[in-house]
PDB file of N, CA and C in Angstrom:
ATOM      1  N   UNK A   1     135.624 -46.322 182.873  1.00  0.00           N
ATOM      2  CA  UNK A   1     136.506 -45.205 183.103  1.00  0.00           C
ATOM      3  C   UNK A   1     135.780 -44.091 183.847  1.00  0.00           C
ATOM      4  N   UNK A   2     134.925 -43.679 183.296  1.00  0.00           N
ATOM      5  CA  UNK A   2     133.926 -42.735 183.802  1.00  0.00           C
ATOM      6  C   UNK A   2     132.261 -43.105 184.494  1.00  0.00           C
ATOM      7  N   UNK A   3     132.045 -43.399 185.352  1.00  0.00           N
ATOM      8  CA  UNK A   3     130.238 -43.775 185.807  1.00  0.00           C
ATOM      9  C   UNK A   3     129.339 -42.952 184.955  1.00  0.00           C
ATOM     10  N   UNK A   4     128.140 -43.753 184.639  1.00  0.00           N
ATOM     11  CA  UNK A   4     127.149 -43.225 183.803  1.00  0.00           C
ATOM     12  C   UNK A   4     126.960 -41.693 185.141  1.00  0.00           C
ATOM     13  N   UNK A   5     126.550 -40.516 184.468  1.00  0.00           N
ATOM     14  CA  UNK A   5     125.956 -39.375 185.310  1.00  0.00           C
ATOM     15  C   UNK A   5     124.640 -39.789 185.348  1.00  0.00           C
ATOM     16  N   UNK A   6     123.895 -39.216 186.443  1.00  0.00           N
ATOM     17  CA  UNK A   6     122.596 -38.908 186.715  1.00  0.00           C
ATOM     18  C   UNK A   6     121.496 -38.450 185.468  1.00  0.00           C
ATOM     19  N   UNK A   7     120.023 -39.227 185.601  1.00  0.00           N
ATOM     20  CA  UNK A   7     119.376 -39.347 184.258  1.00  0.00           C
ATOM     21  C   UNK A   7     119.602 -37.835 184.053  1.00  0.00           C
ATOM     22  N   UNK A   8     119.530 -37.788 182.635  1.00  0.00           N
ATOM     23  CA  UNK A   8     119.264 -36.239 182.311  1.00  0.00           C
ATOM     24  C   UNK A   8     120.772 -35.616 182.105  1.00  0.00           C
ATOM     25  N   UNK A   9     121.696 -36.185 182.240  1.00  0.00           N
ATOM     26  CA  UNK A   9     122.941 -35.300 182.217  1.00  0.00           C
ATOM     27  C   UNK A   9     124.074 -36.531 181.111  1.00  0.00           C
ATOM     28  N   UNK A  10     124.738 -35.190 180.585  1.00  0.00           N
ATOM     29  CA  UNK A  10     125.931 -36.111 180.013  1.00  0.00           C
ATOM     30  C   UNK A  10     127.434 -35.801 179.885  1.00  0.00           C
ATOM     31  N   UNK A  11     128.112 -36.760 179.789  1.00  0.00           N
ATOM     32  CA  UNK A  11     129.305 -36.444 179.923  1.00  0.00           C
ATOM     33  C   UNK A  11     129.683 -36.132 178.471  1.00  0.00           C
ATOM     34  N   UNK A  12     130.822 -34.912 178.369  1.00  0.00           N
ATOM     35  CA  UNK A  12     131.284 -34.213 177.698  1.00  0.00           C
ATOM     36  C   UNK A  12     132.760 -34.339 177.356  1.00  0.00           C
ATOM     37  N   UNK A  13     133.242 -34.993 176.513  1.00  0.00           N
ATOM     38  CA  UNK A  13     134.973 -34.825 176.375  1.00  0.00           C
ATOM     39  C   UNK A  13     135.215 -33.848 175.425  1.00  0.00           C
ATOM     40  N   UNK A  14     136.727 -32.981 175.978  1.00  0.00           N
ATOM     41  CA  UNK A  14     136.984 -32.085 175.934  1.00  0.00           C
ATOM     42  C   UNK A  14     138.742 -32.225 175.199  1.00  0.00           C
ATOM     43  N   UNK A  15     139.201 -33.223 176.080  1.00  0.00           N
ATOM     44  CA  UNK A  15     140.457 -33.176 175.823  1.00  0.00           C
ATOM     45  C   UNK A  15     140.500 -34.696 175.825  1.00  0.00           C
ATOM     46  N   UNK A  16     141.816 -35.013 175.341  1.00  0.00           N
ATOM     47  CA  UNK A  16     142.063 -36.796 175.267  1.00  0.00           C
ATOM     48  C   UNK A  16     143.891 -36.628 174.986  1.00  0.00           C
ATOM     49  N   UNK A  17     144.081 -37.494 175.982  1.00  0.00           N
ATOM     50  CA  UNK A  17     145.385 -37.988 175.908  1.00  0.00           C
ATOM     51  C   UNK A  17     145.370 -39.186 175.991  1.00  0.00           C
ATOM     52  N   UNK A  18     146.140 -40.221 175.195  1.00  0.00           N
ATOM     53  CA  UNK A  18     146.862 -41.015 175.421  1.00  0.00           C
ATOM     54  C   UNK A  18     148.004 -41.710 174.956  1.00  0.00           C
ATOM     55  N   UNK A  19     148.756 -42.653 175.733  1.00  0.00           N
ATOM     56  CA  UNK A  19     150.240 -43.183 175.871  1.00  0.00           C
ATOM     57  C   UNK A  19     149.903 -44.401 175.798  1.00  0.00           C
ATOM     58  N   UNK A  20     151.156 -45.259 174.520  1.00  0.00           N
ATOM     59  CA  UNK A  20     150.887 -47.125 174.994  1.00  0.00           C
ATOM     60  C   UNK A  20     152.958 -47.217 174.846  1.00  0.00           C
ATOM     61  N   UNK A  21     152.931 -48.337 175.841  1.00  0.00           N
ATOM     62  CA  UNK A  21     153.844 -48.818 175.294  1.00  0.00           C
ATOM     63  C   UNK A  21     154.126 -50.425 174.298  1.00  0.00           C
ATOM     64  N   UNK A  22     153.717 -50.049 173.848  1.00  0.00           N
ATOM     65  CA  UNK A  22     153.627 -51.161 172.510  1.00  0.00           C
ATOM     66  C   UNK A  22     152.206 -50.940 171.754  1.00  0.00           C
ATOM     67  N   UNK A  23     152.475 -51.757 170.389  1.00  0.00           N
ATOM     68  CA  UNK A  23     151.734 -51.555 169.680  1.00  0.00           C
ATOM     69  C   UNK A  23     150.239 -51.981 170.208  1.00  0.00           C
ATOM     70  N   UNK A  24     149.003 -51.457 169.775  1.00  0.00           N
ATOM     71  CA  UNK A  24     147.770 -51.569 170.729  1.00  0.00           C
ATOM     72  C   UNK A  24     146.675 -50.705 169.921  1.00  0.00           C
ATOM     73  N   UNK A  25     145.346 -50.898 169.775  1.00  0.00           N
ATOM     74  CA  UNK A  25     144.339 -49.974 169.612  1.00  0.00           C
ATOM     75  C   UNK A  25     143.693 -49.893 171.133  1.00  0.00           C
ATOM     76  N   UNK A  26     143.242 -48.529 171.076  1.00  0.00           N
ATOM     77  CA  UNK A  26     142.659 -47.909 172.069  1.00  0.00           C
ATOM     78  C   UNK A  26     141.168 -47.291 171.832  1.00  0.00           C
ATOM     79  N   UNK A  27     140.495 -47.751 172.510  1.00  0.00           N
ATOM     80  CA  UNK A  27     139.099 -47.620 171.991  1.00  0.00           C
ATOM     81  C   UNK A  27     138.251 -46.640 173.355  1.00  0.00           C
ATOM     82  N   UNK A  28     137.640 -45.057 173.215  1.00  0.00           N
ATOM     83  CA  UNK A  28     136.744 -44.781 173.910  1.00  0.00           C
ATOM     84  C   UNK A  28     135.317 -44.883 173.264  1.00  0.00           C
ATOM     85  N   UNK A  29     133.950 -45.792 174.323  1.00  0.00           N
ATOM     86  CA  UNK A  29     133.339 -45.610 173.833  1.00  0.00           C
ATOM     87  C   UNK A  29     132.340 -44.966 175.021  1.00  0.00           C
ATOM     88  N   UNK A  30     131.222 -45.404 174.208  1.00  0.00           N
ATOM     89  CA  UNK A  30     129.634 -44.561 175.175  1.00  0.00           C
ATOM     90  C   UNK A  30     129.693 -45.788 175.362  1.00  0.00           C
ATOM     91  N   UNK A  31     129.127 -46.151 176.837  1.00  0.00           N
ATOM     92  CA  UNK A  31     128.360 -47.489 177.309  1.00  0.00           C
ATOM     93  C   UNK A  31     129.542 -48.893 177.016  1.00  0.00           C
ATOM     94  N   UNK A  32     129.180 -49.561 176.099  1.00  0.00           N
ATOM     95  CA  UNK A  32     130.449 -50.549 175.490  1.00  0.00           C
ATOM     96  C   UNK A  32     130.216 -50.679 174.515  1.00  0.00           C
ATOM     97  N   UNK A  33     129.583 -50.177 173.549  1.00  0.00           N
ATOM     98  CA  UNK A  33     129.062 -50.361 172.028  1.00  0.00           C
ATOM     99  C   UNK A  33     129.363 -49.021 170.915  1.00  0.00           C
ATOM    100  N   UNK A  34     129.173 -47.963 171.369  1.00  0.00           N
ATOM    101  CA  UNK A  34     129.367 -47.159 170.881  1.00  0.00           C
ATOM    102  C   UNK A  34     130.608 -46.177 170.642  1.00  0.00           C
ATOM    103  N   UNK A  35     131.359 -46.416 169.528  1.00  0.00           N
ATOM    104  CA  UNK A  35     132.595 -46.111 169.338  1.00  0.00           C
ATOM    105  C   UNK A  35     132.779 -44.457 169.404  1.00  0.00           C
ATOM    106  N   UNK A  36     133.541 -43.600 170.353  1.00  0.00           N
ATOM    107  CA  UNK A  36     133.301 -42.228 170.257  1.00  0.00           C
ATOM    108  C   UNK A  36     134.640 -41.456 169.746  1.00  0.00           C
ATOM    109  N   UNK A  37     135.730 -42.785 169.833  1.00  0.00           N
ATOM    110  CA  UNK A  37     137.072 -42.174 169.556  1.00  0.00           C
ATOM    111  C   UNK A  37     138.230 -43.051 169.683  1.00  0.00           C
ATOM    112  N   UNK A  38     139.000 -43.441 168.537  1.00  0.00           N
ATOM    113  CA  UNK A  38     139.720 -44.861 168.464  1.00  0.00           C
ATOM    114  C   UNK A  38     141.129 -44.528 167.700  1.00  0.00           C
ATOM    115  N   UNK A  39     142.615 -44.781 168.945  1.00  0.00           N
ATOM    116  CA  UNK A  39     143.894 -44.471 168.820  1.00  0.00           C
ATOM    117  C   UNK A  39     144.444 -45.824 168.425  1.00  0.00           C
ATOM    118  N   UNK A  40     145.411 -45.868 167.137  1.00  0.00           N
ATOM    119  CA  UNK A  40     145.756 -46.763 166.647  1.00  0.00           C
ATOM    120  C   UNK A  40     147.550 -46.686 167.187  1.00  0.00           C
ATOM    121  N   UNK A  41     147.808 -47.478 168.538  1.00  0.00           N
ATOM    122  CA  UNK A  41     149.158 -46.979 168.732  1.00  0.00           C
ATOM    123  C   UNK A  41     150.100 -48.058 167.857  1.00  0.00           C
ATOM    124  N   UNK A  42     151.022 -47.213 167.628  1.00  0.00           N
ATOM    125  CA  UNK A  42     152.028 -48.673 166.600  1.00  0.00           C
ATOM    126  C   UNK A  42     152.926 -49.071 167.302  1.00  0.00           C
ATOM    127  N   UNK A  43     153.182 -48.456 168.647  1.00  0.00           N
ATOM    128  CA  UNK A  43     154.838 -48.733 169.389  1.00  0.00           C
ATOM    129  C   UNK A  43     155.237 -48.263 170.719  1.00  0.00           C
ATOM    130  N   UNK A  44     155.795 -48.596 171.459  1.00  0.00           N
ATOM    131  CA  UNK A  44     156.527 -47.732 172.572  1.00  0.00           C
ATOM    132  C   UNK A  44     156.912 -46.628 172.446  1.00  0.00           C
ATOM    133  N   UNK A  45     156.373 -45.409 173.143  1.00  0.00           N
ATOM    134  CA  UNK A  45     156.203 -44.226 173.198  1.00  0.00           C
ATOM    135  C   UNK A  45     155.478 -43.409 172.392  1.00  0.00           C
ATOM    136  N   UNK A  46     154.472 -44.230 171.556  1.00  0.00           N
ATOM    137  CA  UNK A  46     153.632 -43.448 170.290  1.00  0.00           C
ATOM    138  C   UNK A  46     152.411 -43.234 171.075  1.00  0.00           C
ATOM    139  N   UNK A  47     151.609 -41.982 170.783  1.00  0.00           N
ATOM    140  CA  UNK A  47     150.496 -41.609 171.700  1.00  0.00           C
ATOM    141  C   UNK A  47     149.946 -40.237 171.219  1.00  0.00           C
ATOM    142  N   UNK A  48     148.695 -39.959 171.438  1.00  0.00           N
ATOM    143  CA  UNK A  48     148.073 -38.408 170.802  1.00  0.00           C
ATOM    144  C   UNK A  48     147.842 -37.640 172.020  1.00  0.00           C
ATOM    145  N   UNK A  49     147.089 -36.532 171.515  1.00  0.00           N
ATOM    146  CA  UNK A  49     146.818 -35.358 172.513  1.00  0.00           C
ATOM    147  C   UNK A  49     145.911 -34.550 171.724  1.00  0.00           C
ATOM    148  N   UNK A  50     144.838 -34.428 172.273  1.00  0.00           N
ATOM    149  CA  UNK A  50     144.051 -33.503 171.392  1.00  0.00           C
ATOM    150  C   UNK A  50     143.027 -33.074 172.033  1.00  0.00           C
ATOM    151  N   UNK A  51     142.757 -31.756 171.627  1.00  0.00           N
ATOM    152  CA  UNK A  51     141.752 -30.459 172.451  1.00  0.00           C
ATOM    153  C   UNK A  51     140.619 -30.559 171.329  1.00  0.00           C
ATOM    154  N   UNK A  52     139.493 -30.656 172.175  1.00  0.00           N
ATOM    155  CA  UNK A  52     138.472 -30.833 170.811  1.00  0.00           C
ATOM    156  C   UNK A  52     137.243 -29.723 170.905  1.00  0.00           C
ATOM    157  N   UNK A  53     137.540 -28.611 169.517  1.00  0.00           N
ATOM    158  CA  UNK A  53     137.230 -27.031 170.127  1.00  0.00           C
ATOM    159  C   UNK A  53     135.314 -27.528 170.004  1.00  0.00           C
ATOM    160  N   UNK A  54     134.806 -28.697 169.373  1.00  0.00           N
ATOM    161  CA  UNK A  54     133.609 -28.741 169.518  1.00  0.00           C
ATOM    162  C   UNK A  54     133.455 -30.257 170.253  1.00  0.00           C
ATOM    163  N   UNK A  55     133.008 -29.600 171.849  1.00  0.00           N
ATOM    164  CA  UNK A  55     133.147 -31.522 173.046  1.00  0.00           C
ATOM    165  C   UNK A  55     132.317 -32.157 172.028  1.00  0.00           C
ATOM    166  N   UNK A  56     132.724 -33.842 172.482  1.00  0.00           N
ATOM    167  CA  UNK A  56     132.293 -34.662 172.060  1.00  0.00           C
ATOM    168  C   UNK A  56     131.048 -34.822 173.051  1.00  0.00           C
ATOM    169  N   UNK A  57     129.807 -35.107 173.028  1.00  0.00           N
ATOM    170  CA  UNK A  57     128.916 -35.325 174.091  1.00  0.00           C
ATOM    171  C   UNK A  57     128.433 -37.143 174.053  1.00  0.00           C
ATOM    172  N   UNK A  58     128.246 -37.357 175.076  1.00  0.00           N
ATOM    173  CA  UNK A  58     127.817 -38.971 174.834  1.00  0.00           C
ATOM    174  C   UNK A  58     126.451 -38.464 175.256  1.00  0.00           C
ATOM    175  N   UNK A  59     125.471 -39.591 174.985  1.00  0.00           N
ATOM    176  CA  UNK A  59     124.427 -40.064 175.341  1.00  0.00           C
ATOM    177  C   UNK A  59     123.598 -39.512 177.334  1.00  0.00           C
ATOM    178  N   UNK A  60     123.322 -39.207 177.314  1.00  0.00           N
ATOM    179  CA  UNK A  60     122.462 -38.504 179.036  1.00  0.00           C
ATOM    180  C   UNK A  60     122.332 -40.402 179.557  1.00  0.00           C
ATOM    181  N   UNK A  61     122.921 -39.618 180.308  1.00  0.00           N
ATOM    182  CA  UNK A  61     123.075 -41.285 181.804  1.00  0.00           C
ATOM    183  C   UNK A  61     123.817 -42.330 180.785  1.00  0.00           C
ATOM    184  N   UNK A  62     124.660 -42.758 180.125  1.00  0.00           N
ATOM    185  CA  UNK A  62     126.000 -43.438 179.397  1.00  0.00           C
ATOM    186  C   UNK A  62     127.218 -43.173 180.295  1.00  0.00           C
ATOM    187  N   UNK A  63     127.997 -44.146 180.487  1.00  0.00           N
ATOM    188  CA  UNK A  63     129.041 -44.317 180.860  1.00  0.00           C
ATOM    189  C   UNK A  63     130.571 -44.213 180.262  1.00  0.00           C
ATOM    190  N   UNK A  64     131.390 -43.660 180.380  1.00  0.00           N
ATOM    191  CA  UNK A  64     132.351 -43.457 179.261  1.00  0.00           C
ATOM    192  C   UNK A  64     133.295 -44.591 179.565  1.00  0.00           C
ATOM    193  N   UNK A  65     133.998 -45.798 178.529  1.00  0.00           N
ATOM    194  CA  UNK A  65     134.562 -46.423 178.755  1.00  0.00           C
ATOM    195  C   UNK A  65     135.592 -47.146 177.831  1.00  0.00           C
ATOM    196  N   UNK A  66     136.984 -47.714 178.165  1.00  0.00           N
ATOM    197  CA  UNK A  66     137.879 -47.719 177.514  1.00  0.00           C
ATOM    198  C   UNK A  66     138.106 -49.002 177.414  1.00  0.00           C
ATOM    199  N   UNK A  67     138.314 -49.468 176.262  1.00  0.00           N
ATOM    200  CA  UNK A  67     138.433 -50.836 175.660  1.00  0.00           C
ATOM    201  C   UNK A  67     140.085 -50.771 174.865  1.00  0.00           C
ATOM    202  N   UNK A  68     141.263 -51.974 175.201  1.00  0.00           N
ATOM    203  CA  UNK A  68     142.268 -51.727 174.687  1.00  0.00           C
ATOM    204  C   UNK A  68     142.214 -53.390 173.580  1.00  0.00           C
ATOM    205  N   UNK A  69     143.276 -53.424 172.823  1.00  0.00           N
ATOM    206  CA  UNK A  69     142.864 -54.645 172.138  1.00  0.00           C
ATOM    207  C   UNK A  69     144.727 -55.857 172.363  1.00  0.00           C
ATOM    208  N   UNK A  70     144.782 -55.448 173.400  1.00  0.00           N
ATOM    209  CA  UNK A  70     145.864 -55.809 174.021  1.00  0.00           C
ATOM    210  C   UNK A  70     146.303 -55.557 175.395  1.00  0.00           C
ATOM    211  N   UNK A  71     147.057 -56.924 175.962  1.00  0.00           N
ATOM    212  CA  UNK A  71     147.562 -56.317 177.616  1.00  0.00           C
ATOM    213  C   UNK A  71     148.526 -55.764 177.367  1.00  0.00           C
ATOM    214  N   UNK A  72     148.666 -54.499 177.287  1.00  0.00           N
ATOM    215  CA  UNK A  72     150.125 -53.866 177.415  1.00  0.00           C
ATOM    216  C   UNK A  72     149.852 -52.562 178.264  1.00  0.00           C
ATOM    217  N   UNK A  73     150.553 -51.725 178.745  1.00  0.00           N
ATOM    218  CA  UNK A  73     150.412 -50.242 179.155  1.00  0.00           C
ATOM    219  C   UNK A  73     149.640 -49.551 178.596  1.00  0.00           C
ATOM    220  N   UNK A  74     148.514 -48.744 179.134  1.00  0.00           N
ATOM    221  CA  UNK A  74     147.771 -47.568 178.413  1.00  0.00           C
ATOM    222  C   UNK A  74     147.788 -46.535 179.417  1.00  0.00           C
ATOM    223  N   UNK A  75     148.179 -45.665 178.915  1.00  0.00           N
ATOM    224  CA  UNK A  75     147.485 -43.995 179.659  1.00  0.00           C
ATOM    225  C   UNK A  75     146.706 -43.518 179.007  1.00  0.00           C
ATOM    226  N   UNK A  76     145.508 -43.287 179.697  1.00  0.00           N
ATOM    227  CA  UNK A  76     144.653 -42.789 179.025  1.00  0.00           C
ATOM    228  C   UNK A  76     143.813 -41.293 180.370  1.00  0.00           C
ATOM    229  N   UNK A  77     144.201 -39.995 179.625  1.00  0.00           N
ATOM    230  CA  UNK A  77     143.816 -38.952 180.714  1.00  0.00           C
ATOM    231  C   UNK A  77     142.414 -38.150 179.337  1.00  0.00           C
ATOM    232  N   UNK A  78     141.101 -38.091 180.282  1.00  0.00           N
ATOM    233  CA  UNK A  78     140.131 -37.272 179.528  1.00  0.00           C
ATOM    234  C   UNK A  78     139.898 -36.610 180.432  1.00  0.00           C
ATOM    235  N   UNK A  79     139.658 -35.274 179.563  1.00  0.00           N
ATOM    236  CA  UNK A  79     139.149 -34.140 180.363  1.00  0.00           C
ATOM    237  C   UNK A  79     137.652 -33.615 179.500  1.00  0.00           C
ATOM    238  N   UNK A  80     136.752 -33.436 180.848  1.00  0.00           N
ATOM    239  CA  UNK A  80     135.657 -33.260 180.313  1.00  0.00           C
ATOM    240  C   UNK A  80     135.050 -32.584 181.309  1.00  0.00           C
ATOM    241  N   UNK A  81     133.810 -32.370 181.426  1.00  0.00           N
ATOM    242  CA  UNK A  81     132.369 -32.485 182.416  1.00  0.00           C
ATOM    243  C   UNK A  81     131.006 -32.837 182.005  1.00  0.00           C
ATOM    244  N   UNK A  82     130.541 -32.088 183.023  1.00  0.00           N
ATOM    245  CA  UNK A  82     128.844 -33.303 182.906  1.00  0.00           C
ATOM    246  C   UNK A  82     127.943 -32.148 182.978  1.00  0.00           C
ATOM    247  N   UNK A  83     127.107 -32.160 182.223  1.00  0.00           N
ATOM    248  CA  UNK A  83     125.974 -31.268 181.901  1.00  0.00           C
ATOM    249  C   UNK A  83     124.672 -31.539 181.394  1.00  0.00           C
ATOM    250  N   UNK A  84     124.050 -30.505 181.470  1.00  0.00           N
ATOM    251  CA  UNK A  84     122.246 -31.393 180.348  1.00  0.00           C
ATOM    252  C   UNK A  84     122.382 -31.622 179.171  1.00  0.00           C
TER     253      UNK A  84
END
């Protein structure tokens, strides 16, 4: 979803949305192992939204990436940036 940043820097989530249509878990992690935040959708049109007043930070040079546990529709919008 996101490219690892440059050594020394990391990406920061801030905000998280997402949408499924059908039932589905939604998985963000660091790299592909590390679980940072996991939406349990039950149905068509079920989905969260959430502002997170303390960012989540991953790992300096990690990649942020989204694992679903089904082919169905996902929206998935993060808002973040990249810092030391």
């Amino acid at each position: 979803m996101r490219a690892a940043p440059a050594t020394g820097l990391s990406i920061y989530l801030t905000d998280i949305y997402i949408s499924v249509n059908a039932a589905v878990n939604v998985t963000l992690e660091e790299g592909t192992t590390v679980l940072k935040w996991k939406f349990y959708g039950s149905g068509q049109g079920d989905g969260v939204s959430a502002h997170l007043i303390s960012p989540i930070k991953l790992t300096a040079a990690t990649a942020l990436t989204v694992t679903t546990s089904g082919a169905v529709t996902v929206t998935v919008v993060v808002s973040g940036y990249i810092a030391p």
